[in-house]
C-alpha atoms as a PDB file:
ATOM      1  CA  UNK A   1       7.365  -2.253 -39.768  1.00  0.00           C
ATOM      2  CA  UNK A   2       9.319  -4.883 -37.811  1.00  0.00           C
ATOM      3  CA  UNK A   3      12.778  -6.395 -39.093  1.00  0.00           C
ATOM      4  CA  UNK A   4      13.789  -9.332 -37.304  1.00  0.00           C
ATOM      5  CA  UNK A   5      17.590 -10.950 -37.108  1.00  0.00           C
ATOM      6  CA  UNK A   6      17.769 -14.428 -35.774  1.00  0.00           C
ATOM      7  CA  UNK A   7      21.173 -15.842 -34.754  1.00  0.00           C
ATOM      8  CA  UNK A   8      22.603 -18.597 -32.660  1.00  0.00           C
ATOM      9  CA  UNK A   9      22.469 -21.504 -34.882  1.00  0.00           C
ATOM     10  CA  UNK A  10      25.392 -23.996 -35.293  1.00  0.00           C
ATOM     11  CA  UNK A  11      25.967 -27.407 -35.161  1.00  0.00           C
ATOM     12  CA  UNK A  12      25.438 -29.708 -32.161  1.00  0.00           C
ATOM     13  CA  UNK A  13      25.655 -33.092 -31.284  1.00  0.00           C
ATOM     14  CA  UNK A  14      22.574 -34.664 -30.516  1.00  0.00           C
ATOM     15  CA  UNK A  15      21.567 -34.899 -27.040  1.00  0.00           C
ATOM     16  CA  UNK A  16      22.780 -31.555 -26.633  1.00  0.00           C
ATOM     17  CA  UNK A  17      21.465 -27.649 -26.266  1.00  0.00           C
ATOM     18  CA  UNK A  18      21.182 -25.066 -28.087  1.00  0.00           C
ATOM     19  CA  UNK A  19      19.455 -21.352 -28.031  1.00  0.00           C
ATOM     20  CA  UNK A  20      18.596 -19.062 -30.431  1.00  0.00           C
ATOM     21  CA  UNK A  21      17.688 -15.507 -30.691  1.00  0.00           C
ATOM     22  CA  UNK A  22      15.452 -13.056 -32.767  1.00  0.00           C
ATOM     23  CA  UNK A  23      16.216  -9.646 -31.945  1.00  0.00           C
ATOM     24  CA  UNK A  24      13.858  -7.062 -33.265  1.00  0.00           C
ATOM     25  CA  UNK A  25      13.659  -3.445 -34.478  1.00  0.00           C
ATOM     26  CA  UNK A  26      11.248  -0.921 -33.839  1.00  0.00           C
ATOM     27  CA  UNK A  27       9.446   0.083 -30.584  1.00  0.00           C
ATOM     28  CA  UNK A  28       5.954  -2.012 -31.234  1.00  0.00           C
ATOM     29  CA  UNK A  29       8.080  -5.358 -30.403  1.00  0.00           C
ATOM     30  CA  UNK A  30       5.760  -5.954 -27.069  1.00  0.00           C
ATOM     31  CA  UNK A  31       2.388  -5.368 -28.934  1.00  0.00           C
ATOM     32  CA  UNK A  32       3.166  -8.556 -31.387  1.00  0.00           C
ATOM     33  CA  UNK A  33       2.601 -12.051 -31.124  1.00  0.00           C
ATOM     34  CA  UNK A  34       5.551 -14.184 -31.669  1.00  0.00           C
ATOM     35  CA  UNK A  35       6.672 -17.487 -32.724  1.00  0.00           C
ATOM     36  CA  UNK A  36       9.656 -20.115 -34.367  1.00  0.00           C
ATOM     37  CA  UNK A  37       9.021 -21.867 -37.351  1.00  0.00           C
ATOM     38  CA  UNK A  38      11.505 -24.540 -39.102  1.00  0.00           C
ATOM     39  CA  UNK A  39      12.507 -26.073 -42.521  1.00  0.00           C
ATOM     40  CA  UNK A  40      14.053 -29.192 -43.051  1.00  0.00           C
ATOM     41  CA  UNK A  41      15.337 -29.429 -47.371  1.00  0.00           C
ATOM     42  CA  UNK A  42      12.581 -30.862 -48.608  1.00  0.00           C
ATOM     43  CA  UNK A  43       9.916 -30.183 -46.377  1.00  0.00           C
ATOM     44  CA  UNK A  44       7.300 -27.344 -45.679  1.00  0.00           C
ATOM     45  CA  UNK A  45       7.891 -24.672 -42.965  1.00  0.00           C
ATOM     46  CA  UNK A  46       6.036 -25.825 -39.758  1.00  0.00           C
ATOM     47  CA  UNK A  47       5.298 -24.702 -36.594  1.00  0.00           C
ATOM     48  CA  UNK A  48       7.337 -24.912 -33.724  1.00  0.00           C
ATOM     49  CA  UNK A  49       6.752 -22.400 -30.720  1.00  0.00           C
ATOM     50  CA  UNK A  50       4.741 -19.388 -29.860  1.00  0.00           C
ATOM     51  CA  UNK A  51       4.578 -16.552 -27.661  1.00  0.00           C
ATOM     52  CA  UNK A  52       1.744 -13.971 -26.833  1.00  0.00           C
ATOM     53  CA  UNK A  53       2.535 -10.363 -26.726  1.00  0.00           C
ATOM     54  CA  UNK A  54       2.843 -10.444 -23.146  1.00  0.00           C
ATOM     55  CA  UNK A  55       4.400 -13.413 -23.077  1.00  0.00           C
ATOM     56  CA  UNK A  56       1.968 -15.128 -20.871  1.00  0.00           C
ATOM     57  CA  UNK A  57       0.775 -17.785 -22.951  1.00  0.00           C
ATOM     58  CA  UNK A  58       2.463 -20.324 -25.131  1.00  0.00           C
ATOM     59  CA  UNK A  59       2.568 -23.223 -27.352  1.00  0.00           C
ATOM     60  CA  UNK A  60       4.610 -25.603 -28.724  1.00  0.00           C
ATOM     61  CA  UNK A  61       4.567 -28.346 -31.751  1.00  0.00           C
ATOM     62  CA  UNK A  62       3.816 -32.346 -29.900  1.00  0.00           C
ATOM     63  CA  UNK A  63       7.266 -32.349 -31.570  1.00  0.00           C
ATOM     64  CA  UNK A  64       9.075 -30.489 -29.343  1.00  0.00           C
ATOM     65  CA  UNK A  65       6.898 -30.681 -26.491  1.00  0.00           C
ATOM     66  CA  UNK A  66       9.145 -31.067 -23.047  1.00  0.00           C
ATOM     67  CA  UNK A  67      12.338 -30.361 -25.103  1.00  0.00           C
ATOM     68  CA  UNK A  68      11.795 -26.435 -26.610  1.00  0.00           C
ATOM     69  CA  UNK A  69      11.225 -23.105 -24.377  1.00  0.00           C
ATOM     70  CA  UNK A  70      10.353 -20.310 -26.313  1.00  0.00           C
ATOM     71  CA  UNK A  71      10.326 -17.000 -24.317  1.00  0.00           C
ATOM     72  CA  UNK A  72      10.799 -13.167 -24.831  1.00  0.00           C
ATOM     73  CA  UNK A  73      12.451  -9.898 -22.933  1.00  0.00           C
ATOM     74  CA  UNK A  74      10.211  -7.186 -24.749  1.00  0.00           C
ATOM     75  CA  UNK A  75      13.204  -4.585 -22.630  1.00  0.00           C
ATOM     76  CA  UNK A  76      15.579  -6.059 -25.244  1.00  0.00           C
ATOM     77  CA  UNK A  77      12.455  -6.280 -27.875  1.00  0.00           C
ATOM     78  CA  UNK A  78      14.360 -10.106 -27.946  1.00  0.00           C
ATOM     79  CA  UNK A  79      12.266 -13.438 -28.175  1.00  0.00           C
ATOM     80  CA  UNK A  80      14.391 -16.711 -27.869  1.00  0.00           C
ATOM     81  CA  UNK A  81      13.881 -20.728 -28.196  1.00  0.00           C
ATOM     82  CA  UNK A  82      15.966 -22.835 -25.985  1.00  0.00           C
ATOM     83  CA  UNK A  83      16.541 -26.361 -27.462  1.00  0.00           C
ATOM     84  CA  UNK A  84      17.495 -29.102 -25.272  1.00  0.00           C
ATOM     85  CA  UNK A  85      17.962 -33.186 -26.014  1.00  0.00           C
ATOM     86  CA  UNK A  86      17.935 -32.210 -29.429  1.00  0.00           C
ATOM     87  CA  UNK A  87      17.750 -35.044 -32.555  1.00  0.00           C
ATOM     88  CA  UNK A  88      18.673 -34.900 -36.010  1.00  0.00           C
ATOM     89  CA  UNK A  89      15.286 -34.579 -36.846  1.00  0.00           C
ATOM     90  CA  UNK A  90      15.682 -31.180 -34.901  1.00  0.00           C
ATOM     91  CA  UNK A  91      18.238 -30.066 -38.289  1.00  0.00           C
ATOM     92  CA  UNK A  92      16.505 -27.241 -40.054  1.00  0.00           C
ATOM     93  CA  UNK A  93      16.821 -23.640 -40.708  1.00  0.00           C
ATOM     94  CA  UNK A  94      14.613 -21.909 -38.006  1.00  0.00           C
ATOM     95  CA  UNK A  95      13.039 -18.907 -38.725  1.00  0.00           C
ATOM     96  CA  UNK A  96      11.485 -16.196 -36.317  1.00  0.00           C
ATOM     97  CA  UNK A  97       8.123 -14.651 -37.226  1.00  0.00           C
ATOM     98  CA  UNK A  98       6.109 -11.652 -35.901  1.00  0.00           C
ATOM     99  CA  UNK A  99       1.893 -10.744 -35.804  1.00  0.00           C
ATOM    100  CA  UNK A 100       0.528  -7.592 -34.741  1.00  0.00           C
ATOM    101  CA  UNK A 101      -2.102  -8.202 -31.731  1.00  0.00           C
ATOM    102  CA  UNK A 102      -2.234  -9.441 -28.226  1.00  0.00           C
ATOM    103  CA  UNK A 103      -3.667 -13.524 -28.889  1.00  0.00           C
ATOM    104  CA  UNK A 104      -3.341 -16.032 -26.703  1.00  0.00           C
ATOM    105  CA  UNK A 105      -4.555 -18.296 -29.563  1.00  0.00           C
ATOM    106  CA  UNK A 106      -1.909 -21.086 -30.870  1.00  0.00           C
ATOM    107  CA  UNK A 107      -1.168 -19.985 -34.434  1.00  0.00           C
ATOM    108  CA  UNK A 108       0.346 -22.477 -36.821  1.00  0.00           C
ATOM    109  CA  UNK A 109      -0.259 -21.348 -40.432  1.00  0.00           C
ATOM    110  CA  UNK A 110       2.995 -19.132 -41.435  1.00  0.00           C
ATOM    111  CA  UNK A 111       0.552 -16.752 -43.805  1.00  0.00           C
ATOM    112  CA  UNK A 112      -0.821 -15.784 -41.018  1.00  0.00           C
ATOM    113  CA  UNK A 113       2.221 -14.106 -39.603  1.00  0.00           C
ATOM    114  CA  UNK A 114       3.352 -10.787 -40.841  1.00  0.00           C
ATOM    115  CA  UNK A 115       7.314 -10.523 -40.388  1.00  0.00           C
ATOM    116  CA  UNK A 116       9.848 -13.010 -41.045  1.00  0.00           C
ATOM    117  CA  UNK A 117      13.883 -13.188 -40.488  1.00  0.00           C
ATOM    118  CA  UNK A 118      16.600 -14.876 -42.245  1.00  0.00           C
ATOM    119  CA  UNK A 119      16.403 -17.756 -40.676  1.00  0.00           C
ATOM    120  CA  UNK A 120      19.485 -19.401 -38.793  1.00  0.00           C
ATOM    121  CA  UNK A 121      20.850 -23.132 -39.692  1.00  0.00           C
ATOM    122  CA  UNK A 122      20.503 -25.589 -36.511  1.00  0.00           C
ATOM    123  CA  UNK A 123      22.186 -28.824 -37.246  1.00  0.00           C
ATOM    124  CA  UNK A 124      22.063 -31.886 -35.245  1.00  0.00           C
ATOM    125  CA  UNK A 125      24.046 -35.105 -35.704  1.00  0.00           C
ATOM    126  CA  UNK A 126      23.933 -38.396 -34.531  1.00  0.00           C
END
């Protein structure tokens, strides 16, 4: 079992930065695959970054391609998503979610993720 706690969402203006953090419980943190979803009212939960276990490989939405880093300290069992030149299309609650297994592969569908957090609110305005 994994709980995750995402925090470090606010309000920015756009242009600016912002980084947020999933901290996780439990002592399997570095054998999981891990990645940052978002949802905007209205709109489905998509994809935005992922990690592998090792932290090696990842991906990232055409979205945010250039703007998002997503990265991880398995020490501090903590994976985080630093957003720079953000847009108000960036404004959505962003969620952290966890798979068991060492992929490399880009994984995009949320039911194929095990774990989810609360989700943290990231506004952007213009």
């Amino acid at each position: 079992q994994v709980q995750l706690v995402e925090s470090g969402g606010g309000l920015v203006q756009a242009g600016g930065s912002l980084r947020v953090s999933c901290a996780a419980s439990g002592r399997t943190f570095s054998s999981h695959h891990m990645a940052w979803f978002r949802q905007a009212p209205g709109k489905e939960r998509e994809f935005v970054a992922s990690i592998s276990s090792s932290g090696g490989h990842t991906a990232y939405a055409d979205s945010v391609k250039g703007r998002f880093t997503i990265s991880r300290d398995n020490a501090k069992n903590t994976v985080y998503l630093q957003m720079n030149s953000l847009k108000p299309e960036d404004t959505a609650v962003y969620y952290c979610a966890a798979r068991l297994g060492g992929t490399i592969a880009t994984i995009v569908n949320p039911h194929e993720y095990d774990y989810w957090g609360q989700g943290t609110q990231v506004t952007v305005s213009s």
